[in-house]
Structure formats: structure tokens, C-alpha cells
PDB file of N, CA and C in Angstrom:
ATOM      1  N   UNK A   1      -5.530  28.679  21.394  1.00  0.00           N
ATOM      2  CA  UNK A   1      -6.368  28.395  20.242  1.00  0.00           C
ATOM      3  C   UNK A   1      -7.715  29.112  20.419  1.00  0.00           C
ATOM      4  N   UNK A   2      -8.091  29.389  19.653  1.00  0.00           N
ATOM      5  CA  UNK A   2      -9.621  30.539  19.533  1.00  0.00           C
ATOM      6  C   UNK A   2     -10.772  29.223  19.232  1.00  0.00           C
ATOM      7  N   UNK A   3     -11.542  30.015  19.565  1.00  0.00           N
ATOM      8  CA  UNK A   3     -13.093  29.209  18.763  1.00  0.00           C
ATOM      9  C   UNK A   3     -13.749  30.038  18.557  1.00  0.00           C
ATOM     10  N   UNK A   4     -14.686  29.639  17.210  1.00  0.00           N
ATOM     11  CA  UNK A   4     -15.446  31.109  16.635  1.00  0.00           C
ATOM     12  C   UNK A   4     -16.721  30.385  16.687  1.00  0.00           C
ATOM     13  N   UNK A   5     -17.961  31.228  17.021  1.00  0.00           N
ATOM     14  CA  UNK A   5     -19.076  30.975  16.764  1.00  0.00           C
ATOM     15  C   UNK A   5     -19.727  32.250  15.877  1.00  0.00           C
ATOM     16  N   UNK A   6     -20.999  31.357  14.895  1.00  0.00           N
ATOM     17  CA  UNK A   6     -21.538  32.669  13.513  1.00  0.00           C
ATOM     18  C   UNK A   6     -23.189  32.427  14.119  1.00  0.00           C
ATOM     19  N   UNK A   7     -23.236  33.898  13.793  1.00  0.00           N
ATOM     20  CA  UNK A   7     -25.365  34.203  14.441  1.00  0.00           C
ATOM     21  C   UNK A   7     -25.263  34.445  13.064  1.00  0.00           C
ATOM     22  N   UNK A   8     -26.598  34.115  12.375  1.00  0.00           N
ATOM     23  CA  UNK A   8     -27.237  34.594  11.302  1.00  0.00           C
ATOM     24  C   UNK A   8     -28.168  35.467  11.562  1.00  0.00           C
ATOM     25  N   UNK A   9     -28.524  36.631  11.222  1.00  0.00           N
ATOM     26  CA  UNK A   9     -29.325  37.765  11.375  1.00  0.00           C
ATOM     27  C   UNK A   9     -29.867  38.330   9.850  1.00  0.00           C
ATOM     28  N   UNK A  10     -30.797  38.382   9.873  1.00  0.00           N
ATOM     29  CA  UNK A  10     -31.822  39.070   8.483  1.00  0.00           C
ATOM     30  C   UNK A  10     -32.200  40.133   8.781  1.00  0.00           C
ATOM     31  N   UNK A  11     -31.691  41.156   7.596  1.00  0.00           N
ATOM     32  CA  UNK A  11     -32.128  42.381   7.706  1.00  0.00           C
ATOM     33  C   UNK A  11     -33.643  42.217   7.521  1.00  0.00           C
ATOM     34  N   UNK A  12     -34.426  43.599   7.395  1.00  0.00           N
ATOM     35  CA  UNK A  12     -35.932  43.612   7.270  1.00  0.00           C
ATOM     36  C   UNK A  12     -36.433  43.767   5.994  1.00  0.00           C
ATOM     37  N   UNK A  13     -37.669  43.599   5.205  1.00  0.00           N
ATOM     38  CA  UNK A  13     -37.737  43.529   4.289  1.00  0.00           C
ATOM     39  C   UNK A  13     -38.732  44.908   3.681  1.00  0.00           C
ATOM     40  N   UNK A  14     -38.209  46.381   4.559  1.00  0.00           N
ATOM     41  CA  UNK A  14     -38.354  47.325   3.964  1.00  0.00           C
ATOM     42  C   UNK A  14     -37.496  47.937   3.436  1.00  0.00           C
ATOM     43  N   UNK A  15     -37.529  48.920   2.989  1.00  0.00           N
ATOM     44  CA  UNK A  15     -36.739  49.697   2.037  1.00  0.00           C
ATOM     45  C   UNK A  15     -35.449  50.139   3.135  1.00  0.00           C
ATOM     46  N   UNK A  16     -33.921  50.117   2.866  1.00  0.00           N
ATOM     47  CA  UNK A  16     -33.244  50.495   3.237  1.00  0.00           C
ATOM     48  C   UNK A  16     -32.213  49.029   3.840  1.00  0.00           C
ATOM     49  N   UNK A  17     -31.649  48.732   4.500  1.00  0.00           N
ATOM     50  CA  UNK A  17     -30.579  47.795   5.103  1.00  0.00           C
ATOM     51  C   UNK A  17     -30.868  47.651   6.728  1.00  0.00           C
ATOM     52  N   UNK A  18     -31.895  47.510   7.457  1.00  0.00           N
ATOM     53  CA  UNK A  18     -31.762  47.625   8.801  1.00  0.00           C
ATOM     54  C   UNK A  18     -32.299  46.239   9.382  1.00  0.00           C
ATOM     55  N   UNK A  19     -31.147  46.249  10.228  1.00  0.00           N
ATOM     56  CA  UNK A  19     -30.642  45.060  10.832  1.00  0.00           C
ATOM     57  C   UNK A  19     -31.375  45.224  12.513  1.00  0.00           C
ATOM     58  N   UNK A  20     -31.880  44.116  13.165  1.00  0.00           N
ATOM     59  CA  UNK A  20     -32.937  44.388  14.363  1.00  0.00           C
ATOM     60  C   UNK A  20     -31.890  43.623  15.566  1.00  0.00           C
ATOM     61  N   UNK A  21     -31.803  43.616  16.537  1.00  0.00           N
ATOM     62  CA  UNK A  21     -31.674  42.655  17.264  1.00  0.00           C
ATOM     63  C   UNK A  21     -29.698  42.833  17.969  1.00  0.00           C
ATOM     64  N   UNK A  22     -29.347  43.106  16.364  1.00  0.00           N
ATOM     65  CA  UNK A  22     -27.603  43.241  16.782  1.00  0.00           C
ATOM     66  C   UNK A  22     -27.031  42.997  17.788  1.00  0.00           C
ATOM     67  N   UNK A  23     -27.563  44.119  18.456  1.00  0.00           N
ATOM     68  CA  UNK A  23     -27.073  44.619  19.390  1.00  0.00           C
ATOM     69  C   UNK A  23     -27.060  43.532  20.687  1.00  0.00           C
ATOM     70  N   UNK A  24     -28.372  43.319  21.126  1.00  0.00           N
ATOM     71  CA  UNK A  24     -28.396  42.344  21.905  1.00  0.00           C
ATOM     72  C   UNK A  24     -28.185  41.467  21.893  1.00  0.00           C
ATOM     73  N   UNK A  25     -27.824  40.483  20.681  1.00  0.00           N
ATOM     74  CA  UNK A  25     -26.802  39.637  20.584  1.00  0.00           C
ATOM     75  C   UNK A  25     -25.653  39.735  20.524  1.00  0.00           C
ATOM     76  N   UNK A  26     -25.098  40.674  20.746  1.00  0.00           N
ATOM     77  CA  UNK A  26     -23.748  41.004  20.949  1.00  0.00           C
ATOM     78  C   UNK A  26     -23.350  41.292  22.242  1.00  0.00           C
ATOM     79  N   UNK A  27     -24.710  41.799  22.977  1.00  0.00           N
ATOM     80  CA  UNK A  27     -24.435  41.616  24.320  1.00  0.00           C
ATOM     81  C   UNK A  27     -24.535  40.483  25.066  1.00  0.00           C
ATOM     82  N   UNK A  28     -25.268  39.473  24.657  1.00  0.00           N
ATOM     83  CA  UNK A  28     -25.255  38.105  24.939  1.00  0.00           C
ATOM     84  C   UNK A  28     -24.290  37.592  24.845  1.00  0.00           C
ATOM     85  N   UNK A  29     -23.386  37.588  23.864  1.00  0.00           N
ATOM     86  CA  UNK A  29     -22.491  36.726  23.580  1.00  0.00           C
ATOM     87  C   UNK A  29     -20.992  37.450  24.844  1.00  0.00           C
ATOM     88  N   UNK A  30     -20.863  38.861  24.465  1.00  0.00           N
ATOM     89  CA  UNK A  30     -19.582  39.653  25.433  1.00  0.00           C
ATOM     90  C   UNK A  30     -20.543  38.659  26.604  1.00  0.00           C
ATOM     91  N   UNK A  31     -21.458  38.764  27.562  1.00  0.00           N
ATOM     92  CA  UNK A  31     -21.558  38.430  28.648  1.00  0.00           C
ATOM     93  C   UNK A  31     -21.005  36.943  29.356  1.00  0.00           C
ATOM     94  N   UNK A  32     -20.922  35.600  27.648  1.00  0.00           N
ATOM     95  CA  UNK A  32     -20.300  34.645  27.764  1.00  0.00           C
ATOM     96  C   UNK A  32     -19.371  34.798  27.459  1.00  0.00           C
ATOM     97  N   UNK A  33     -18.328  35.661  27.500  1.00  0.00           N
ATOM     98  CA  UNK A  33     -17.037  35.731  27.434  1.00  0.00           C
ATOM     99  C   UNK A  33     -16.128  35.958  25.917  1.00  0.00           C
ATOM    100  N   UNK A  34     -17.361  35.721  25.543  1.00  0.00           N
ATOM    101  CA  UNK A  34     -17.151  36.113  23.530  1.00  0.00           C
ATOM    102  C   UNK A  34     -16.721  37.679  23.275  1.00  0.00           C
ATOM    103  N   UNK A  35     -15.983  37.843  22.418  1.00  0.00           N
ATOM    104  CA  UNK A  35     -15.285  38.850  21.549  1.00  0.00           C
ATOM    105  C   UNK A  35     -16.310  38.685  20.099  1.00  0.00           C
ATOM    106  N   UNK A  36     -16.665  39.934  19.931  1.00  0.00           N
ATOM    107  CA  UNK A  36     -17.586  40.463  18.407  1.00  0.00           C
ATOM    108  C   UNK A  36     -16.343  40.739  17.857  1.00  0.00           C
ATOM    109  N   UNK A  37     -16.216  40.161  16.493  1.00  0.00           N
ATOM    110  CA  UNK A  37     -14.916  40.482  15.336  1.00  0.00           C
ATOM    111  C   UNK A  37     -15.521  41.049  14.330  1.00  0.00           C
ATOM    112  N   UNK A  38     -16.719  40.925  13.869  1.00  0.00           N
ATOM    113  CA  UNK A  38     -16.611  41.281  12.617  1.00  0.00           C
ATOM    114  C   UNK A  38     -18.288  40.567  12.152  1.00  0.00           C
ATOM    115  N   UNK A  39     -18.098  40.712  10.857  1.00  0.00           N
ATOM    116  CA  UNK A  39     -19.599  39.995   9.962  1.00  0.00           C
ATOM    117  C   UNK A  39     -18.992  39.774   8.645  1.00  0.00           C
ATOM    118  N   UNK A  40     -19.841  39.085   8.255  1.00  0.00           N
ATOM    119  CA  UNK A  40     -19.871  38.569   6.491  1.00  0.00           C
ATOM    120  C   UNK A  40     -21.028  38.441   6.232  1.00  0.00           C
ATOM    121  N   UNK A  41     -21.344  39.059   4.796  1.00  0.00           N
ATOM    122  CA  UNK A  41     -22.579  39.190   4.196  1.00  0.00           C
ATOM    123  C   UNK A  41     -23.122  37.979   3.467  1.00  0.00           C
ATOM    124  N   UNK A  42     -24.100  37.045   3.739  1.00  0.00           N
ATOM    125  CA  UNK A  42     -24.253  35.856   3.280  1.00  0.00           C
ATOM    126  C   UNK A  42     -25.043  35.416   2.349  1.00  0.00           C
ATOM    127  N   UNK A  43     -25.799  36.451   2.210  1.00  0.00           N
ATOM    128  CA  UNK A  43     -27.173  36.901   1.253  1.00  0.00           C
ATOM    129  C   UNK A  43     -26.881  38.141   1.068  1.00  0.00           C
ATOM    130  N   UNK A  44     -27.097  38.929  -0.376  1.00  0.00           N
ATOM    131  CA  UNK A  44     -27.178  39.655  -1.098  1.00  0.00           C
ATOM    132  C   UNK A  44     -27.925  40.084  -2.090  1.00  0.00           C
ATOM    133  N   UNK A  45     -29.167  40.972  -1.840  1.00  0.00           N
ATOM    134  CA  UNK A  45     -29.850  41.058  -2.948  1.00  0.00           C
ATOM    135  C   UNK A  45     -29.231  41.641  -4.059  1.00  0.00           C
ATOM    136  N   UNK A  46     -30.053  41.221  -5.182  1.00  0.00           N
ATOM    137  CA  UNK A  46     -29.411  41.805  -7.079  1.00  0.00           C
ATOM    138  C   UNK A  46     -28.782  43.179  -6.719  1.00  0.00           C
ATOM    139  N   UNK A  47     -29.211  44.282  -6.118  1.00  0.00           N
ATOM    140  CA  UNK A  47     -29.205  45.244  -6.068  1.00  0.00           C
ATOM    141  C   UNK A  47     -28.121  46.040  -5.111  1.00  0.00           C
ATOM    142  N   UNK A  48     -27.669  45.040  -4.499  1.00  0.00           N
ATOM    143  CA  UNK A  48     -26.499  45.286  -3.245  1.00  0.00           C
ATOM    144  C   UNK A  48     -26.784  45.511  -2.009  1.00  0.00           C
ATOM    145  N   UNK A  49     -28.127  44.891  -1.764  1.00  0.00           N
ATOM    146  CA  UNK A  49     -28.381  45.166  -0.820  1.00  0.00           C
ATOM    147  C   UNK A  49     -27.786  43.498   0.678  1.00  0.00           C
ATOM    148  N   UNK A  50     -27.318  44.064   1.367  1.00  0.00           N
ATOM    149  CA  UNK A  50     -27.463  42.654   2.421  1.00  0.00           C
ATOM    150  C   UNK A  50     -28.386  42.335   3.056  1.00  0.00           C
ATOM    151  N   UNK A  51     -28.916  40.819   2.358  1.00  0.00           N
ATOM    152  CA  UNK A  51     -30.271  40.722   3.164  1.00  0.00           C
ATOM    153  C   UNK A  51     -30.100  39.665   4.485  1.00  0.00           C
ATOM    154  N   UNK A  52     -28.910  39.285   5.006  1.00  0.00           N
ATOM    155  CA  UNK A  52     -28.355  38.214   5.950  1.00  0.00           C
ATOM    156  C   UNK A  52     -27.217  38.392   5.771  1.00  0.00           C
ATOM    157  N   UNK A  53     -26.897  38.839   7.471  1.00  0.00           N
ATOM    158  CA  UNK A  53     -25.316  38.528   7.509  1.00  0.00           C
ATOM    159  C   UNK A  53     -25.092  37.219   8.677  1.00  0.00           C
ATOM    160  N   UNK A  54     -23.806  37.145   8.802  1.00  0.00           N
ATOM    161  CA  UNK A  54     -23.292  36.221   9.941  1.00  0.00           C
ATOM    162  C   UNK A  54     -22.554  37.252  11.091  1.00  0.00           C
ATOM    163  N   UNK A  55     -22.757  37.466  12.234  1.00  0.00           N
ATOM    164  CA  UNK A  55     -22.191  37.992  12.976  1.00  0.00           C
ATOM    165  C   UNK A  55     -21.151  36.945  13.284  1.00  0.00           C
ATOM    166  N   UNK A  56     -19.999  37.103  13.950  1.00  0.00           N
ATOM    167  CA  UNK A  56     -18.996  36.634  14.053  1.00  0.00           C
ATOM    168  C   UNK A  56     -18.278  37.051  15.922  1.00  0.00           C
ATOM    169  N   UNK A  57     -18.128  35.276  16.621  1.00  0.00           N
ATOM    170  CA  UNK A  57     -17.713  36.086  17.435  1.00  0.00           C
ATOM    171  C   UNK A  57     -16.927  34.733  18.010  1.00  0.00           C
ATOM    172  N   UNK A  58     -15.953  35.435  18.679  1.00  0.00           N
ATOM    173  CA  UNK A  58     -14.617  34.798  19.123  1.00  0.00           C
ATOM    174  C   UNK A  58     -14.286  34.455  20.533  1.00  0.00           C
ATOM    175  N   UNK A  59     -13.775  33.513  21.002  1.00  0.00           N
ATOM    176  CA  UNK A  59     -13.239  33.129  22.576  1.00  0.00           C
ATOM    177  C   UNK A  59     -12.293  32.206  22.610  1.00  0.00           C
ATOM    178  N   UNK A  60     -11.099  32.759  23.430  1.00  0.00           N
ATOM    179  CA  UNK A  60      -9.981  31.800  23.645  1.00  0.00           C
ATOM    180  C   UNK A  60     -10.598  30.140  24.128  1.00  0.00           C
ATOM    181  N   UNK A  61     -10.196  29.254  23.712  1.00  0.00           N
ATOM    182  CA  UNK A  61     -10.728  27.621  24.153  1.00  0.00           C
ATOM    183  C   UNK A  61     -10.121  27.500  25.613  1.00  0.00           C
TER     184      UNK A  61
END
């Protein structure tokens, strides 16, 4: 059986989509034994922009 845990992360609020931090939470999490799967966009500005996603990450129980 899996267990999933979700990081919420906010992009910045200049021009363009850039996301800060990612990375090192992704290395945090591989170091506890977590698998990075994927994201979902949770906030969306009018315009298409993603202003918050959920990182997504996985470990056998």
C-alpha cells in the first residue's frame, strides 16, 4: 500500500510562472525515502497562469 504526501508551493508574483524552492523539497523528501510523482495545479490565475501547485510525493507504508 503507498502513502502520498502534497507540499503546497506558490509561484512568485512577477511576471512569468517561477516556482522557488522545488527543488529542495524534493530533495528533502527523496532523502526520507519519498518518490516525487508528479503536481497538480491548485490555483490558477484568469489568465492561465499557475499561481500554487501541490507537489506530490509517494512511499511504500
Amino acid at each position: 500500500m503507498k502513502r502520498y504526501e502534497y507540499v503546497r508551493i506558490k509561484g512568485s508574483k512577477f511576471a512569468g510562472a517561477k516556482f522557488e524552492d522545488h527543488r529542495a523539497i524534493i530533495d528533502q523528501y527523496a532523502s526520507k525515502g519519498f518518490s516525487y510523482i508528479g503536481y497538480i495545479p491548485v490555483v490558477i490565475a484568469e489568465y492561465g497562469k499557475f499561481k500554487e501547485i501541490d507537489l506530490i510525493f509517494e512511499i511504500d507504508k
